[in-house]
Protein backbone atom coordinates (compact mmCIF):
# COMPACT_ATOMS: atom_id res chain seq x y z
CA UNK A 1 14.79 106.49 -13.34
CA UNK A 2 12.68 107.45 -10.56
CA UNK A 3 11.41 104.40 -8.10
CA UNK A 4 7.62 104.70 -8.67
CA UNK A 5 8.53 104.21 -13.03
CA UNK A 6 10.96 101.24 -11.63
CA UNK A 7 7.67 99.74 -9.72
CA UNK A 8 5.58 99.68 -12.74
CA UNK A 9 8.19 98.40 -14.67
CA UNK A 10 8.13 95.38 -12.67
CA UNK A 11 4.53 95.54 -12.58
CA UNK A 12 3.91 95.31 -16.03
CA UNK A 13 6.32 92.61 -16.99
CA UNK A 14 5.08 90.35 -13.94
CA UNK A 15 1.34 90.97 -15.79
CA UNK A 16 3.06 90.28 -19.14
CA UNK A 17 4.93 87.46 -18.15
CA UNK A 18 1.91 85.67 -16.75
CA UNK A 19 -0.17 86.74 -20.16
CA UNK A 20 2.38 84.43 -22.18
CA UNK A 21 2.41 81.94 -19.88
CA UNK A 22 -1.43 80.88 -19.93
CA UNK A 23 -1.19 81.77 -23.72
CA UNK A 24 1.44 79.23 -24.30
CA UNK A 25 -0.32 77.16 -22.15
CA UNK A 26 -3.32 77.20 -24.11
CA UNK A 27 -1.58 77.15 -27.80
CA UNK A 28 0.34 74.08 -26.24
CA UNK A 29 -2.95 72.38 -25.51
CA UNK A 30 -4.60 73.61 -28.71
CA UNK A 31 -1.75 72.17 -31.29
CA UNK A 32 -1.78 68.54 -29.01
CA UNK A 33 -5.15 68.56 -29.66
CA UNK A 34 -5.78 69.48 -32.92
CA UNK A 35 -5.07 65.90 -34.57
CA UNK A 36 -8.07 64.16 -32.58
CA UNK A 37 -10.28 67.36 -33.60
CA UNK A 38 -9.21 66.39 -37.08
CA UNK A 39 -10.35 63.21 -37.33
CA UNK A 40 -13.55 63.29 -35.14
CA UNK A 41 -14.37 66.89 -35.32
CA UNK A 42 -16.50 68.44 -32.61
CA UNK A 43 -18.16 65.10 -32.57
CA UNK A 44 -15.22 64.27 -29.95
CA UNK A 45 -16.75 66.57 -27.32
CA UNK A 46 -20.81 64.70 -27.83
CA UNK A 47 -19.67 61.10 -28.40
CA UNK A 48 -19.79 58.47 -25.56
CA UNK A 49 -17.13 55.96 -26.82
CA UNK A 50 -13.28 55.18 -25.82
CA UNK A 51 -11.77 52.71 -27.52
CA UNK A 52 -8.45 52.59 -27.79
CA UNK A 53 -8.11 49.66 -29.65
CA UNK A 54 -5.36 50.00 -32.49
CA UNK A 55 -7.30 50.15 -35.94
CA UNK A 56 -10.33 50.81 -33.88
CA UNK A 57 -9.85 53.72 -32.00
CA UNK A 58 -12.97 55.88 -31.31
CA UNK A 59 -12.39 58.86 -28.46
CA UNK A 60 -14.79 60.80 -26.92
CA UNK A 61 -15.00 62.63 -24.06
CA UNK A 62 -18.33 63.11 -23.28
CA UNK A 63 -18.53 60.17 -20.26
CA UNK A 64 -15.71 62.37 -18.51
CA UNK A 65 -17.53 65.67 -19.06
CA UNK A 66 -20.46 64.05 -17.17
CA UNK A 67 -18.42 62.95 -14.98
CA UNK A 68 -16.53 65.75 -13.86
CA UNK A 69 -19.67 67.93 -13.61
CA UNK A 70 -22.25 65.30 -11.64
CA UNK A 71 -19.19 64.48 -8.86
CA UNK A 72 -18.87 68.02 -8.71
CA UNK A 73 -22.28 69.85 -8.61
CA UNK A 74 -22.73 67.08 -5.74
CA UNK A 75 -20.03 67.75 -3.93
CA UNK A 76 -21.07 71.45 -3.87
CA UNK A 77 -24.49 70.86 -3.00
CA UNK A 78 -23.20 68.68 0.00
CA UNK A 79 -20.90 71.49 1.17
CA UNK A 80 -22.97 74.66 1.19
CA UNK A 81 -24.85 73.88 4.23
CA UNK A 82 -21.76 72.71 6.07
CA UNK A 83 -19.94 75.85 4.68
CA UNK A 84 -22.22 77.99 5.38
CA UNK A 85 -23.53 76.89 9.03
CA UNK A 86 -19.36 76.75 9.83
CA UNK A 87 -18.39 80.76 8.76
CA UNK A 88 -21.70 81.87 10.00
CA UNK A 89 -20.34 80.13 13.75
CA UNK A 90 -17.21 81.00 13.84
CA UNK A 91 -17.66 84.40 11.79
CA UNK A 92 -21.07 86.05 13.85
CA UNK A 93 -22.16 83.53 16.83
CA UNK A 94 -18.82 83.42 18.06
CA UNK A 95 -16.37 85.55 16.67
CA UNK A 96 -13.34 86.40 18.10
CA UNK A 97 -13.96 84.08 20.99
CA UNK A 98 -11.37 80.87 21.61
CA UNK A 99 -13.51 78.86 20.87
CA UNK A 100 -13.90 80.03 17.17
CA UNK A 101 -10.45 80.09 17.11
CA UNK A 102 -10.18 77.08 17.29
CA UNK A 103 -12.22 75.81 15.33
CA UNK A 104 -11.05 78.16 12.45
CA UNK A 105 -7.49 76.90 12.82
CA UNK A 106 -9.07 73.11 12.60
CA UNK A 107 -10.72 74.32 9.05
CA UNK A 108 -7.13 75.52 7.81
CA UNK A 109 -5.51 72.60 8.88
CA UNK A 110 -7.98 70.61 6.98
CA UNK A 111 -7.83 72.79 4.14
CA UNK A 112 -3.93 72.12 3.69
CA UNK A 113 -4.15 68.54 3.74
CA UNK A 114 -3.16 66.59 0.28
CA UNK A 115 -5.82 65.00 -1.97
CA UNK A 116 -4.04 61.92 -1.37
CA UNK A 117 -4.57 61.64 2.29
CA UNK A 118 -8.70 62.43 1.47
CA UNK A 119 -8.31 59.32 -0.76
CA UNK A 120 -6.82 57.08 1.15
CA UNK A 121 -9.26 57.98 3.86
CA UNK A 122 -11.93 57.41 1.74
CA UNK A 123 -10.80 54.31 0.18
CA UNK A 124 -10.08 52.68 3.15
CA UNK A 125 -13.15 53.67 5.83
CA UNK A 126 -15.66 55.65 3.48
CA UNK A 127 -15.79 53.00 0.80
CA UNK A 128 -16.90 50.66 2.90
CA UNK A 129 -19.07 52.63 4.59
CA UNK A 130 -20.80 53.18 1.25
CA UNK A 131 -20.68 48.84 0.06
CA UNK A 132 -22.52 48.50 3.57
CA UNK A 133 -25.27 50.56 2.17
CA UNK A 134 -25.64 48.42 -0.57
CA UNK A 135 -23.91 49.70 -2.94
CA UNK A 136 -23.38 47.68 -5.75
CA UNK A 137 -20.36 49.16 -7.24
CA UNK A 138 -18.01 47.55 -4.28
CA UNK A 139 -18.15 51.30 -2.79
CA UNK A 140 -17.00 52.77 -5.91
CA UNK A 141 -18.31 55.15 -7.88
CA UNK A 142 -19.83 59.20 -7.95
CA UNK A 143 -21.75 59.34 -4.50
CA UNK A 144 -18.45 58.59 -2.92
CA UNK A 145 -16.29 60.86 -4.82
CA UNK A 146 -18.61 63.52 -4.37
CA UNK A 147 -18.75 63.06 -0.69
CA UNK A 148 -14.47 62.98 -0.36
CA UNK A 149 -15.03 66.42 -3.15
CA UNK A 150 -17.27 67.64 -0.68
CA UNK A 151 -15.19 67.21 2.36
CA UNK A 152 -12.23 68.56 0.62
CA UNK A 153 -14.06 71.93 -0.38
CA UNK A 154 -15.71 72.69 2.80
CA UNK A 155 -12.77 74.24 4.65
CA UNK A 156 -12.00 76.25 0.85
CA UNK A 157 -15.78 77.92 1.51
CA UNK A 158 -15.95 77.93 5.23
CA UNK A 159 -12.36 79.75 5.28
CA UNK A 160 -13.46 82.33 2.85
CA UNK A 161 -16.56 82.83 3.82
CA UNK A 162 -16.06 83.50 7.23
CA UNK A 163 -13.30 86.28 6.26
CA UNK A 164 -16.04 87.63 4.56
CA UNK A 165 -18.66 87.52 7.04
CA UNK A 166 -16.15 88.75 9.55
CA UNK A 167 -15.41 92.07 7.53
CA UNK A 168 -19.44 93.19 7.79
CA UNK A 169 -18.92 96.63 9.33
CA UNK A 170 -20.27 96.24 13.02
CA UNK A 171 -22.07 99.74 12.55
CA UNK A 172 -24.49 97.82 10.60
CA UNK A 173 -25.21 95.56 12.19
CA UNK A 174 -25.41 97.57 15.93
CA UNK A 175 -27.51 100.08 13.72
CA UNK A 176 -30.26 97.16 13.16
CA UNK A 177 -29.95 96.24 17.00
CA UNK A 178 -30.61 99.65 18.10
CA UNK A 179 -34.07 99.27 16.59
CA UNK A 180 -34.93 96.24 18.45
CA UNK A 181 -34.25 93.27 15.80
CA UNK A 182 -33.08 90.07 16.77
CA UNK A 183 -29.74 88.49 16.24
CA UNK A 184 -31.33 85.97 13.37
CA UNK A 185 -32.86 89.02 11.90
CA UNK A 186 -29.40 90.98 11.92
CA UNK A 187 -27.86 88.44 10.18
CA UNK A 188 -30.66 87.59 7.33
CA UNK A 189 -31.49 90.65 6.64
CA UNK A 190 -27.76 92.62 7.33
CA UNK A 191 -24.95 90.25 7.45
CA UNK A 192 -25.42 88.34 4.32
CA UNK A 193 -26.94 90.64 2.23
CA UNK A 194 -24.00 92.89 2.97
CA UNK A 195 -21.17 89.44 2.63
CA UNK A 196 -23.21 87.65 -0.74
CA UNK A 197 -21.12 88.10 -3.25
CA UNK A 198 -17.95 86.85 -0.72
CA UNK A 199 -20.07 83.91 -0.12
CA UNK A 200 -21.00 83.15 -3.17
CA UNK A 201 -17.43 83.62 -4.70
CA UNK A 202 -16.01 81.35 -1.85
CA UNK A 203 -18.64 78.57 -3.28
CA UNK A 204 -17.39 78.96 -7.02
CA UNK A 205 -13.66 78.49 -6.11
CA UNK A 206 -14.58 75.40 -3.91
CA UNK A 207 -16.71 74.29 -7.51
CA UNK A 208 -13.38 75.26 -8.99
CA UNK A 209 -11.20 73.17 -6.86
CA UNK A 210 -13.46 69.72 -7.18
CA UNK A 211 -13.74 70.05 -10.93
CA UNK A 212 -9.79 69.78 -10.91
CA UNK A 213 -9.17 67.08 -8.59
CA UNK A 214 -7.50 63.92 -9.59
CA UNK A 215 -5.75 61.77 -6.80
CA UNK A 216 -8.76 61.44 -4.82
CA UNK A 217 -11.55 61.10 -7.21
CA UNK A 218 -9.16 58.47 -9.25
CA UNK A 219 -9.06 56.43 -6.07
CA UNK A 220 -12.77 56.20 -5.48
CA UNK A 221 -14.84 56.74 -8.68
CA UNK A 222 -14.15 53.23 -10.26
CA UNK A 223 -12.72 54.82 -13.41
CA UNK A 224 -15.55 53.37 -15.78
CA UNK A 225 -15.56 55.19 -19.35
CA UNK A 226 -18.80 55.04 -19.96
CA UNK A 227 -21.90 57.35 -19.14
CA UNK A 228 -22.61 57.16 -15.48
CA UNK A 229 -26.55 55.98 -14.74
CA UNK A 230 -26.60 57.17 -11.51
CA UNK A 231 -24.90 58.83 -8.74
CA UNK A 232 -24.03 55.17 -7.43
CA UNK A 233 -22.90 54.17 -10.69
CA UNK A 234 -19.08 53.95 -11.61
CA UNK A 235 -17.73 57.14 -13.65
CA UNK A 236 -14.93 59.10 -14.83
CA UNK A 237 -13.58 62.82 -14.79
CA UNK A 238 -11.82 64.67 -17.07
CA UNK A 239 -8.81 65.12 -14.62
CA UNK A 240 -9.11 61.72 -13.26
CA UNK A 241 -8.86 59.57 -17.02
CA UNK A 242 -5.97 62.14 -17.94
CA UNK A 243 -4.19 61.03 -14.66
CA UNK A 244 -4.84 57.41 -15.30
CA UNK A 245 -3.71 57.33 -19.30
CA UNK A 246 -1.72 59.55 -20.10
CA UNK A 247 1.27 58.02 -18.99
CA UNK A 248 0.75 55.16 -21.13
CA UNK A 249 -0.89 57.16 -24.17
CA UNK A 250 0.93 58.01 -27.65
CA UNK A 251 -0.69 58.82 -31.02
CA UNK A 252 -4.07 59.68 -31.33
CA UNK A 253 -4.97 58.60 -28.03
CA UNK A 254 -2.83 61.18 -26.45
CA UNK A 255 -4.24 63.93 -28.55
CA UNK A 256 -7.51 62.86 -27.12
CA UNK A 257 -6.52 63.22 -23.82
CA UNK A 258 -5.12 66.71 -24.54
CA UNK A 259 -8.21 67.41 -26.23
CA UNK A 260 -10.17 66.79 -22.71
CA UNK A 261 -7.21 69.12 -21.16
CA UNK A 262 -8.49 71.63 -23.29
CA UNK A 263 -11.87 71.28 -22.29
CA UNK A 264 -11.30 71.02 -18.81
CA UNK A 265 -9.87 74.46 -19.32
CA UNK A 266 -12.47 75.50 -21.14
CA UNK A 267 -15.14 74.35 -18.54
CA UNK A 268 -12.89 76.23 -15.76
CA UNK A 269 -12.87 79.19 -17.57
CA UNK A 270 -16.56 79.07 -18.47
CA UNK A 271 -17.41 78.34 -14.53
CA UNK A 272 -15.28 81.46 -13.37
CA UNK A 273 -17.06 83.48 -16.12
CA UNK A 274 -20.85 82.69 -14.26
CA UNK A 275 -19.28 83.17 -11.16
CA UNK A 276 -18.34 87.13 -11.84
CA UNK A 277 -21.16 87.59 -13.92
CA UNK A 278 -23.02 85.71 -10.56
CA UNK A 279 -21.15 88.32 -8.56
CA UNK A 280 -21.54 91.04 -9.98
CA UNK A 281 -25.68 90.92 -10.16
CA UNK A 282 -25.37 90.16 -6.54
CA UNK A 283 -22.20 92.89 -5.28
């Protein structure tokens, strides 16, 4: 057997080993979910209440799907402009200069920092940061979840994006000085229209990594399990309630909290799925 059949050999059980992985994954999640589906139907997924009381029990997960996407779409909108000012700084204005460097080595560093050590952070100096405000929620809540989200995801997008902005061919862009445009007009009119889809796929993975965060939004967003009124109003996420009960859970309960595994899977998927499609209009 020759080396290059031996290589995609390999090849093709590494791609069918990770097929059966997510699909166990997903029939796993499917069959712990299916008893809570049979009692409450779809109506799970549209129905505001969680009670878990025994006799009682009504589950839905529609508080934690608002949730998860409110903390998040904030978070993102608080990033881009950070992001994108960042990568455009160190990836055009100063490239390749120490300075840039350094400051790219500061946005990895930051990037590999546990979701823990955001948390604690922003329980113990951003929280009441937030209470001096006047918030009501004792600092609690979405607005300062989103802003710890946000602050976690900006080195994701400022890292990628500034790969990307960094790989514009420099023929371009010395193409469009050569006939007298500015260094603004080089980059609005070459740089990103050339990087777009790199930047825009560096924002959907940051989306992707705040709508799975736990540690950190379980520390700040007051865990509430009810509808959120506002973006200073105590919530819940999908990952965060699953961190918080699960350990505890049994029964129907815990099929309900598979349930909003599933859909937080679901969502993921769904999210990635705009994001290509958002890509591809834009490549």
């Amino acid at each position: 057997m020759n080396s290059e059949k031996i290589t995609k050999n390999i090849l093709f059980i590494a791609s069918l080993t990770l097929i059966l992985l997510v699909s166990g994954m997903v029939l796993t999640l499917v069959g712990g979910a299916i008893p809570v589906f049979e009692k409450f139907g779809f109506q799970f997924i549209f129905s505001s209440k969680w009670d878990p009381t025994e006799g009682k029990e009504q589950y839905g997960a529609l508080p934690f799907i608002i949730g998860t996407v409110i903390t998040s779409v904030l978070a993102l909108l608080i990033c881009i402009p950070f992001a994108f000012s960042t990568s455009l700084f160190i990836g055009e204005y100063y490239k390749g200069t120490y300075f840039a460097k350094i400051i790219g080595l500061l946005v990895d560093l930051l990037a590999g920092i546990p979701s823990i050590v955001y948390g604690l952070w922003g329980f113990y100096y951003l929280r009441p940061f937030i209470v001096e405000m006047g918030n009501d929620s004792q600092g609690f809540g979405i607005f300062t979840s989103s802003i710890i989200l946000a602050i976690m995801i900006i080195p994701y997008a400022t890292s990628i994006s500034t790969e990307i902005i960094s790989l514009v061919p420099n023929n371009l862009k010395e193409a469009a000085y050569a006939l007298g445009a500015t260094r603004l007009e080089v980059i609005t009119n070459v740089t990103i229209p050339v990087a777009r889809s790199g930047i825009i796929a560096s924002y959907i993975l940051a989306l992707g990594r705040a709508i799975g965060e736990t540690m950190a939004v379980t520390m700040l967003i007051g865990n509430s399990n009810l509808i959120p009124k506002g973006i200073f109003s105590l919530g819940n996420t999908m990952a965060s309630v699953i961190a918080n009960q699960f350990g505890e859970a049994d029964g129907l309960k815990k099929s309900a909290l598979i349930a909003i595994g599933l859909l937080l899977f679901v969502v993921t998927g769904f999210i990635n799925g705009i994001g290509k499609l958002i890509i591809k209009k834009f490549a």
